[in-house]
C-alpha atoms as a PDB file:
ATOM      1  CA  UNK A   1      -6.386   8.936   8.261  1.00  0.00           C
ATOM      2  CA  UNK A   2      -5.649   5.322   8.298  1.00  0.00           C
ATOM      3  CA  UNK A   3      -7.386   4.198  11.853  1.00  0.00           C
ATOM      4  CA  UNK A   4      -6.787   0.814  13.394  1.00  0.00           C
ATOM      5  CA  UNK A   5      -9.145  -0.531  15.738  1.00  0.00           C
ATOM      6  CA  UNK A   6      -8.276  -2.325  18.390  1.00  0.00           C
ATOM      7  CA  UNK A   7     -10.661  -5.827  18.392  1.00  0.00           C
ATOM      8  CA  UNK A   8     -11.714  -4.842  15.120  1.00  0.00           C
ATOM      9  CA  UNK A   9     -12.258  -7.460  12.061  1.00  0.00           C
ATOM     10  CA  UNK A  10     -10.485  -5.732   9.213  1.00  0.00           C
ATOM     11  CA  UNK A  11      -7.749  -7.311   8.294  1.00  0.00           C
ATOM     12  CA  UNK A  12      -5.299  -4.139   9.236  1.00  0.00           C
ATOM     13  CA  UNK A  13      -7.306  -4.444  12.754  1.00  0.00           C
ATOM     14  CA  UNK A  14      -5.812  -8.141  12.969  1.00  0.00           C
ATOM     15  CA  UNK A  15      -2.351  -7.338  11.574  1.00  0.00           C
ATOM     16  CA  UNK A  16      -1.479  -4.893  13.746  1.00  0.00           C
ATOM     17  CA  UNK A  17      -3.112  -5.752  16.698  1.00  0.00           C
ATOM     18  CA  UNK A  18       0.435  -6.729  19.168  1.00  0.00           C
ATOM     19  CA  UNK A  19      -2.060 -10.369  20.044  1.00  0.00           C
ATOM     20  CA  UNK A  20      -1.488 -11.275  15.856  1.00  0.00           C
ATOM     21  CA  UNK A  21       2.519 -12.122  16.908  1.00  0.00           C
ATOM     22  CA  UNK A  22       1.798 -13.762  20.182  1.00  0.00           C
ATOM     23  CA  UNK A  23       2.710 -17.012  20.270  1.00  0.00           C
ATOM     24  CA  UNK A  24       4.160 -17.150  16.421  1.00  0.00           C
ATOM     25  CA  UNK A  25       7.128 -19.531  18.187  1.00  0.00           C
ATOM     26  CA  UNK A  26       4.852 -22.217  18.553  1.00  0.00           C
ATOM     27  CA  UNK A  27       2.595 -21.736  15.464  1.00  0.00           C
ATOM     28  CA  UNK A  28       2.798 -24.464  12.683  1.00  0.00           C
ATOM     29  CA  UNK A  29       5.011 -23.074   9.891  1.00  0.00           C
ATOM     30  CA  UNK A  30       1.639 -22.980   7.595  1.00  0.00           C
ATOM     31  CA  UNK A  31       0.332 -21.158  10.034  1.00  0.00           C
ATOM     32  CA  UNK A  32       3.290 -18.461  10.184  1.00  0.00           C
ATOM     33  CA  UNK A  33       2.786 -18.486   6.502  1.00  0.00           C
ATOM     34  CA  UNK A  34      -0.797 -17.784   6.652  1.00  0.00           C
ATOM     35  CA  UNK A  35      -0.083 -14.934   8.808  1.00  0.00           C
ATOM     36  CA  UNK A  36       2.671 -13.114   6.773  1.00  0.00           C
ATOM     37  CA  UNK A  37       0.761 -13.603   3.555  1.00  0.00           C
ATOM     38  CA  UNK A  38      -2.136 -12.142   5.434  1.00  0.00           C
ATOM     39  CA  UNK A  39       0.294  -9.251   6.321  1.00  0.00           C
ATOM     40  CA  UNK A  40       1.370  -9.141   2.443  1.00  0.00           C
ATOM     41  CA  UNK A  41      -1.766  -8.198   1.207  1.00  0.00           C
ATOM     42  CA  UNK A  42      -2.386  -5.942   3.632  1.00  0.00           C
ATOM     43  CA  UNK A  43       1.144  -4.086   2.494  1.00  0.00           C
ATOM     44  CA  UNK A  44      -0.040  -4.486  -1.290  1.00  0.00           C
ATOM     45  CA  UNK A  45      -3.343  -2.694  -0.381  1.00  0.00           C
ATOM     46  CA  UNK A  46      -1.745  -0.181   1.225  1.00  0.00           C
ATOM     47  CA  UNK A  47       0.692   0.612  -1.222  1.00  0.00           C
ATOM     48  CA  UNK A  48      -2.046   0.548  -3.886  1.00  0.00           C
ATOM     49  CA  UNK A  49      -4.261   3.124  -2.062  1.00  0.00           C
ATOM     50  CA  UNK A  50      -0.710   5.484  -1.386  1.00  0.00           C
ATOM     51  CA  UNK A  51      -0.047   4.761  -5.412  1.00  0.00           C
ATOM     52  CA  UNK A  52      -3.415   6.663  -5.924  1.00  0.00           C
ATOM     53  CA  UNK A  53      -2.708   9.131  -3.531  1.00  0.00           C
ATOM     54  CA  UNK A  54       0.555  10.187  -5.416  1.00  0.00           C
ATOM     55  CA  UNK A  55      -1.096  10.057  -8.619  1.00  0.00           C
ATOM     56  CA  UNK A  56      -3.435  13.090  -6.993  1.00  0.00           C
ATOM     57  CA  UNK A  57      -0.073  14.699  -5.356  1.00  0.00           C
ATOM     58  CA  UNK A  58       1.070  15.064  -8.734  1.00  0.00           C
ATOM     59  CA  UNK A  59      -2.270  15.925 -10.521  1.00  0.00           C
ATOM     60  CA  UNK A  60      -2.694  18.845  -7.955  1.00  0.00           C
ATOM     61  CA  UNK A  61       1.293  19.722  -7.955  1.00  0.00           C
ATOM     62  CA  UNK A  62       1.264  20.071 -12.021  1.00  0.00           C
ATOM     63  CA  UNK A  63      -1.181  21.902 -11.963  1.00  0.00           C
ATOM     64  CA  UNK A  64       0.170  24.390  -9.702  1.00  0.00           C
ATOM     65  CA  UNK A  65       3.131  24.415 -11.614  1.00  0.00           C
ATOM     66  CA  UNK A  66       1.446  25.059 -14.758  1.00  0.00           C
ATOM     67  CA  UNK A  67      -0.602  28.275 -13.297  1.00  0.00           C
ATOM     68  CA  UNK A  68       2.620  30.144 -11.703  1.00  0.00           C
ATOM     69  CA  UNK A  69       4.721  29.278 -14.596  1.00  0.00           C
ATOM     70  CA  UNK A  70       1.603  30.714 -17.139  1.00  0.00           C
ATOM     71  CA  UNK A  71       2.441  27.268 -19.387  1.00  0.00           C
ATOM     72  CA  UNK A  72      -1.172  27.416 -22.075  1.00  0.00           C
ATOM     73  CA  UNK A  73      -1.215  23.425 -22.093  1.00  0.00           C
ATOM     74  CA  UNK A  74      -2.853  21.673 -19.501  1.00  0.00           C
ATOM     75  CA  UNK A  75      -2.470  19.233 -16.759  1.00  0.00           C
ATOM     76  CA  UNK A  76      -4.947  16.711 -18.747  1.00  0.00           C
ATOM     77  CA  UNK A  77      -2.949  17.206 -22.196  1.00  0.00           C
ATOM     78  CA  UNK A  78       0.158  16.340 -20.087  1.00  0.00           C
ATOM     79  CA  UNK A  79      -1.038  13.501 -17.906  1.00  0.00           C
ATOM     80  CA  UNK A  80       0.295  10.457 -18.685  1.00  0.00           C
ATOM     81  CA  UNK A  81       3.908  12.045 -18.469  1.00  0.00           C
ATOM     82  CA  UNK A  82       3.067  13.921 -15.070  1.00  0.00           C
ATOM     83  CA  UNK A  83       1.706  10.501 -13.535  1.00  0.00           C
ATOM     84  CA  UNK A  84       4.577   8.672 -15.552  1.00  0.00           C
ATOM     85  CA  UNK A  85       7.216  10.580 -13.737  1.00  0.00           C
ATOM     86  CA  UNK A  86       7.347   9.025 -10.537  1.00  0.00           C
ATOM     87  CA  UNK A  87       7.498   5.617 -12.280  1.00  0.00           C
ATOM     88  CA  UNK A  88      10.545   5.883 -13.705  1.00  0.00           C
ATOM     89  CA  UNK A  89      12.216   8.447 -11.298  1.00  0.00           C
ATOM     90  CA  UNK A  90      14.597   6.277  -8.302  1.00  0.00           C
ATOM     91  CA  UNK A  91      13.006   4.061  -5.934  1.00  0.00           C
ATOM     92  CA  UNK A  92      12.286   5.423  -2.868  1.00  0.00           C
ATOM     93  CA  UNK A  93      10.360   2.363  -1.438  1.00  0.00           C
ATOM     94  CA  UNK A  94      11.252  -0.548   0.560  1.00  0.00           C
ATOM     95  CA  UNK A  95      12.795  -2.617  -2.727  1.00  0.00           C
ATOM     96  CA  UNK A  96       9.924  -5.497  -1.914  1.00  0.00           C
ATOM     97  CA  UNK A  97       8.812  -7.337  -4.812  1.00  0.00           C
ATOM     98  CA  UNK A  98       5.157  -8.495  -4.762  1.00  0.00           C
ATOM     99  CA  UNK A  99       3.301 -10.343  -7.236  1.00  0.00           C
ATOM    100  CA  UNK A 100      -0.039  -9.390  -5.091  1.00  0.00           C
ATOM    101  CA  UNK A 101      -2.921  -7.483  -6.547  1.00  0.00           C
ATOM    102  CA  UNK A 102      -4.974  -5.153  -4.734  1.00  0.00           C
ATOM    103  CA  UNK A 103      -7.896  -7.032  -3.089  1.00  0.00           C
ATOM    104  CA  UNK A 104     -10.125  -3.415  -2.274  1.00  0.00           C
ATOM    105  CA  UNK A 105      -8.811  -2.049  -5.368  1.00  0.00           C
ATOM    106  CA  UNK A 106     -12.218  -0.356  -5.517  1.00  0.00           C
ATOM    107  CA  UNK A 107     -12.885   0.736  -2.173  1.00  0.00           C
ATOM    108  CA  UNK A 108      -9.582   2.833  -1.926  1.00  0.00           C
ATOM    109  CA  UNK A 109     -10.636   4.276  -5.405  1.00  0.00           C
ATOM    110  CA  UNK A 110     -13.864   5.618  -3.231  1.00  0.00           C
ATOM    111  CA  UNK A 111     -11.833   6.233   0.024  1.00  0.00           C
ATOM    112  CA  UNK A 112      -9.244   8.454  -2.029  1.00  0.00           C
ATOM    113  CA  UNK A 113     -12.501  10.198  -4.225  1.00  0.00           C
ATOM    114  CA  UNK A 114     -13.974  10.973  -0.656  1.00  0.00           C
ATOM    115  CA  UNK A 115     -11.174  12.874   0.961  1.00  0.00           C
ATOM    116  CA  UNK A 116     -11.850  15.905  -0.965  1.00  0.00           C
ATOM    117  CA  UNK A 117     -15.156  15.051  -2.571  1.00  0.00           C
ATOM    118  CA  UNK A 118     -15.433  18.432  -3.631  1.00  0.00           C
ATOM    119  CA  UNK A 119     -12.486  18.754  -5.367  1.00  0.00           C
ATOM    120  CA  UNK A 120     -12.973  17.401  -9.395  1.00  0.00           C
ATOM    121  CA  UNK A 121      -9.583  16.755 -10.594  1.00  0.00           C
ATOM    122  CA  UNK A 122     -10.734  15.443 -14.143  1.00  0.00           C
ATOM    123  CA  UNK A 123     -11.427  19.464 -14.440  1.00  0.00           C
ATOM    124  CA  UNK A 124      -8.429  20.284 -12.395  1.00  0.00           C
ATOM    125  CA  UNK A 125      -8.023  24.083 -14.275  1.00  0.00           C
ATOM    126  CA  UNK A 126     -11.369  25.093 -12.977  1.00  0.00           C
ATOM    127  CA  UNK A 127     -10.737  24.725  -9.425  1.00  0.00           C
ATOM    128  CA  UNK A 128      -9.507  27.934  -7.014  1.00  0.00           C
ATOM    129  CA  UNK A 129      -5.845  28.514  -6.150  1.00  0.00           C
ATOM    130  CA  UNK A 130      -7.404  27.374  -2.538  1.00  0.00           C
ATOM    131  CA  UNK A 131      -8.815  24.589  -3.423  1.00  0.00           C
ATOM    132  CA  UNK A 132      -5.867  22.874  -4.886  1.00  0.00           C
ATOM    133  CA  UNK A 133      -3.955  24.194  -1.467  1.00  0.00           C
ATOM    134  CA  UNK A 134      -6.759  22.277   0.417  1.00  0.00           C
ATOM    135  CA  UNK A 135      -6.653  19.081  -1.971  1.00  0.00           C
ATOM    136  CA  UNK A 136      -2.684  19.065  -1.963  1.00  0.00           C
ATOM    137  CA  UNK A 137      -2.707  19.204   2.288  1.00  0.00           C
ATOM    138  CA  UNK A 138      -5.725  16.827   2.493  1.00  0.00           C
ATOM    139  CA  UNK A 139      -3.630  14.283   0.248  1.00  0.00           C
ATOM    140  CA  UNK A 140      -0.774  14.765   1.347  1.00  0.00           C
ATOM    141  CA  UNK A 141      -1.504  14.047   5.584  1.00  0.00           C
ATOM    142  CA  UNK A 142      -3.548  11.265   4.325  1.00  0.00           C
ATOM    143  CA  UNK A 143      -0.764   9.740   1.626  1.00  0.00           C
ATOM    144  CA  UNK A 144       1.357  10.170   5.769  1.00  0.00           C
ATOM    145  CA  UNK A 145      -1.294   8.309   7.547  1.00  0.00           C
ATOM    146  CA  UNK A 146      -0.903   5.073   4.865  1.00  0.00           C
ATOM    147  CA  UNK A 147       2.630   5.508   4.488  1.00  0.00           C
ATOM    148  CA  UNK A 148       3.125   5.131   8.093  1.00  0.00           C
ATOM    149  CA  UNK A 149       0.600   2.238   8.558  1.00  0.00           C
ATOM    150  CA  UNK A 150       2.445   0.817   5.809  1.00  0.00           C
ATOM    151  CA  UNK A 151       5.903   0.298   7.517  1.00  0.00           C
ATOM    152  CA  UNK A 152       3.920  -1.094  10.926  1.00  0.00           C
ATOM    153  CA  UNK A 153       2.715  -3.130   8.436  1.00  0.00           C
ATOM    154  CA  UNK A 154       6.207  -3.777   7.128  1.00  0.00           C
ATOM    155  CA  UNK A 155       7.421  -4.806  10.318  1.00  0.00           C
ATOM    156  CA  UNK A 156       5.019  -7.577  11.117  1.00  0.00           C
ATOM    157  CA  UNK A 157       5.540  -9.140   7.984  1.00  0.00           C
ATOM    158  CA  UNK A 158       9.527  -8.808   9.017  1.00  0.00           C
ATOM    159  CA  UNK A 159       8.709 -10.725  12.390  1.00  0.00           C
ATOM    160  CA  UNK A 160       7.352 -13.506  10.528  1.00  0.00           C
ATOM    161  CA  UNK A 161       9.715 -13.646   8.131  1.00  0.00           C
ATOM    162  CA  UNK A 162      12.079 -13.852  10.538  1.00  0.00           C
ATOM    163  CA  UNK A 163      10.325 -16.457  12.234  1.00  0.00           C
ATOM    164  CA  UNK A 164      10.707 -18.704   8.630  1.00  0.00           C
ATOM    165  CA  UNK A 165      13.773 -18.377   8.394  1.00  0.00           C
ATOM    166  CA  UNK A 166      14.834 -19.415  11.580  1.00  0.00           C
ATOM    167  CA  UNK A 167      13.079 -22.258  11.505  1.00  0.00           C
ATOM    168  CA  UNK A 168      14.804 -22.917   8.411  1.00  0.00           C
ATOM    169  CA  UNK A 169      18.241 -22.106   9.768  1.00  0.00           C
ATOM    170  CA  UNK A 170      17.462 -23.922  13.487  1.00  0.00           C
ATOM    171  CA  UNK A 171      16.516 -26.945  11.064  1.00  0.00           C
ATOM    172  CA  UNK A 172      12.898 -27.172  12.378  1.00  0.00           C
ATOM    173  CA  UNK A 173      12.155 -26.851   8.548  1.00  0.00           C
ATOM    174  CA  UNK A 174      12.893 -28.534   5.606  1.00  0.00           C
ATOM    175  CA  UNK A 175      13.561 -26.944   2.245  1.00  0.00           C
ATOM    176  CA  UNK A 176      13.794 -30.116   0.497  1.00  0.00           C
ATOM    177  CA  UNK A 177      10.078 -30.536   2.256  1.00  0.00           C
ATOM    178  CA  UNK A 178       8.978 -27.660   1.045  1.00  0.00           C
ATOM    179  CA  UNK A 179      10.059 -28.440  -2.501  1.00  0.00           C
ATOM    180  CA  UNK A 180       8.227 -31.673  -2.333  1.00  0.00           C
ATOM    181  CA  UNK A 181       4.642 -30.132  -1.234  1.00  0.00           C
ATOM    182  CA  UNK A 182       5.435 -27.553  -4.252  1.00  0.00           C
ATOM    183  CA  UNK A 183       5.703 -30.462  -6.249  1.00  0.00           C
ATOM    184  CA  UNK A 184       2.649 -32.106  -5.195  1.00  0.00           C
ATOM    185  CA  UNK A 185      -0.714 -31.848  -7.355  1.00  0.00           C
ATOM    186  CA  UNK A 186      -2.956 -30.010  -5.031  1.00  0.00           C
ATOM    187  CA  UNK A 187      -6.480 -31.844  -4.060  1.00  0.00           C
ATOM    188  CA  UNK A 188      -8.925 -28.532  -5.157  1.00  0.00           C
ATOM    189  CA  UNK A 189      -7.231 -28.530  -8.894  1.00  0.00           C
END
C-alpha cells in the first residue's frame, strides 16, 4: 500500500501534503512550474509502478485461464501477447501525454518483486491454485493503493495547471515571453 507521510521527504510526501498548494497564488510562475513538474514525475512514477503491477495481473490471470480451460501451452510461450493485450485494448486512463521517464524505475521493480516475494512468476505453472489466488489479491489491492494515489496525484498537478493558465488568461503571463526564454541559449549548455 502506497503510504504518504505526513512531513516526510519523498517526493509523494511533498506532493500531497495540503502545505505543497498553499500559497501557489503568489508563487513566481517558475516556481508553479517547478511544482507541477515535480507533481508530473511523481504521476509518471506512479503509473510506471501500476504498469508493472498489470503486467503481474495478467501474468497471474493467464495463467488461471490456461489451468481451468486445460490449454497444453503456457503462460511463458504466450507472453508477449498476454502482456501485449492491454496495450492495444481502449484507453482506460486519464488521456495525459507524458514524455517523462520513470526516475525509480528500479526501486518499483523491487517494491512490486517484494509484495509476494514468494511467489516466482518466471515459473508461474509451478505455483499452487492458492498461491496465484494470493498473488492475484496481493496485486490487485496494491495496483488500488497506486491507482488511487495516482489521481490525488492527478489533482495537484490540475491545481497548478490551473494556476498557469490563469495567469495566462488574467494576463499576468506572457506567451510571447515564454516563447522568447524558449528561444534563448541556456547558460549550463
Amino acid at each position: 500500500m502506497i503510504e504518504v507521510r505526513p512531513g516526510g521527504r519523498r517526493r509523494i510526501d511533498r506532493v500531497l501534503d495540503p502545505a505543497y498548494m498553499q500559497g501557489v497564488q503568489t508563487c513566481t510562475l517558475d516556481e508553479v512550474r517547478a511544482l507541477r513538474d515535480e507533481a508530473a514525475q511523481e504521476e509518471t512514477d506512479l503509473s510506471y509502478l501500476r504498469r508493472l503491477l498489470h503486467g503481474r495481473i495478467d501474468i497471474v490471470q493467464a495463467e488461471q485461464r490456461r489451468r481451468a480451460e486445460g490449454d497444453s501451452a503456457t503462460v511463458m510461450d504466450s507472453l508477449a501477447s498476454i502482456l501485449a493485450a492491454n496495450v492495444v485494448g481502449p484507453a482506460t486512463g486519464s488521456g495525459r501525454h507524458s514524455t517523462l521517464e520513470p526516475s525509480r524505475a528500479e526501486a518499483h521493480r523491487r517494491h512490486v518483486e517484494a509484495l509476494v516475494s514468494d511467489v516466482d512468476l518466471s515459473d508461474v505453472a509451478s505455483l499452487s491454485d492458492q498461491k496465484l489466488i494470493d498473488a492475484l489479491h496481493t496485486y490487485r489491492f496494491e495496483e488500488s493503493s497506486v491507482s488511487s494515489r495516482r489521481r490525488q496525484v492527478q489533482v495537484v498537478m490540475d491545481k497548478l495547471n490551473d494556476e498557469i493558465g490563469q495567469r495566462y488568461r488574467g494576463g499576468r503571463a506572457s506567451v510571447d515571453e515564454l516563447l522568447a526564454e524558449q528561444r534563448q541559449p541556456r547558460k549550463d549548455q
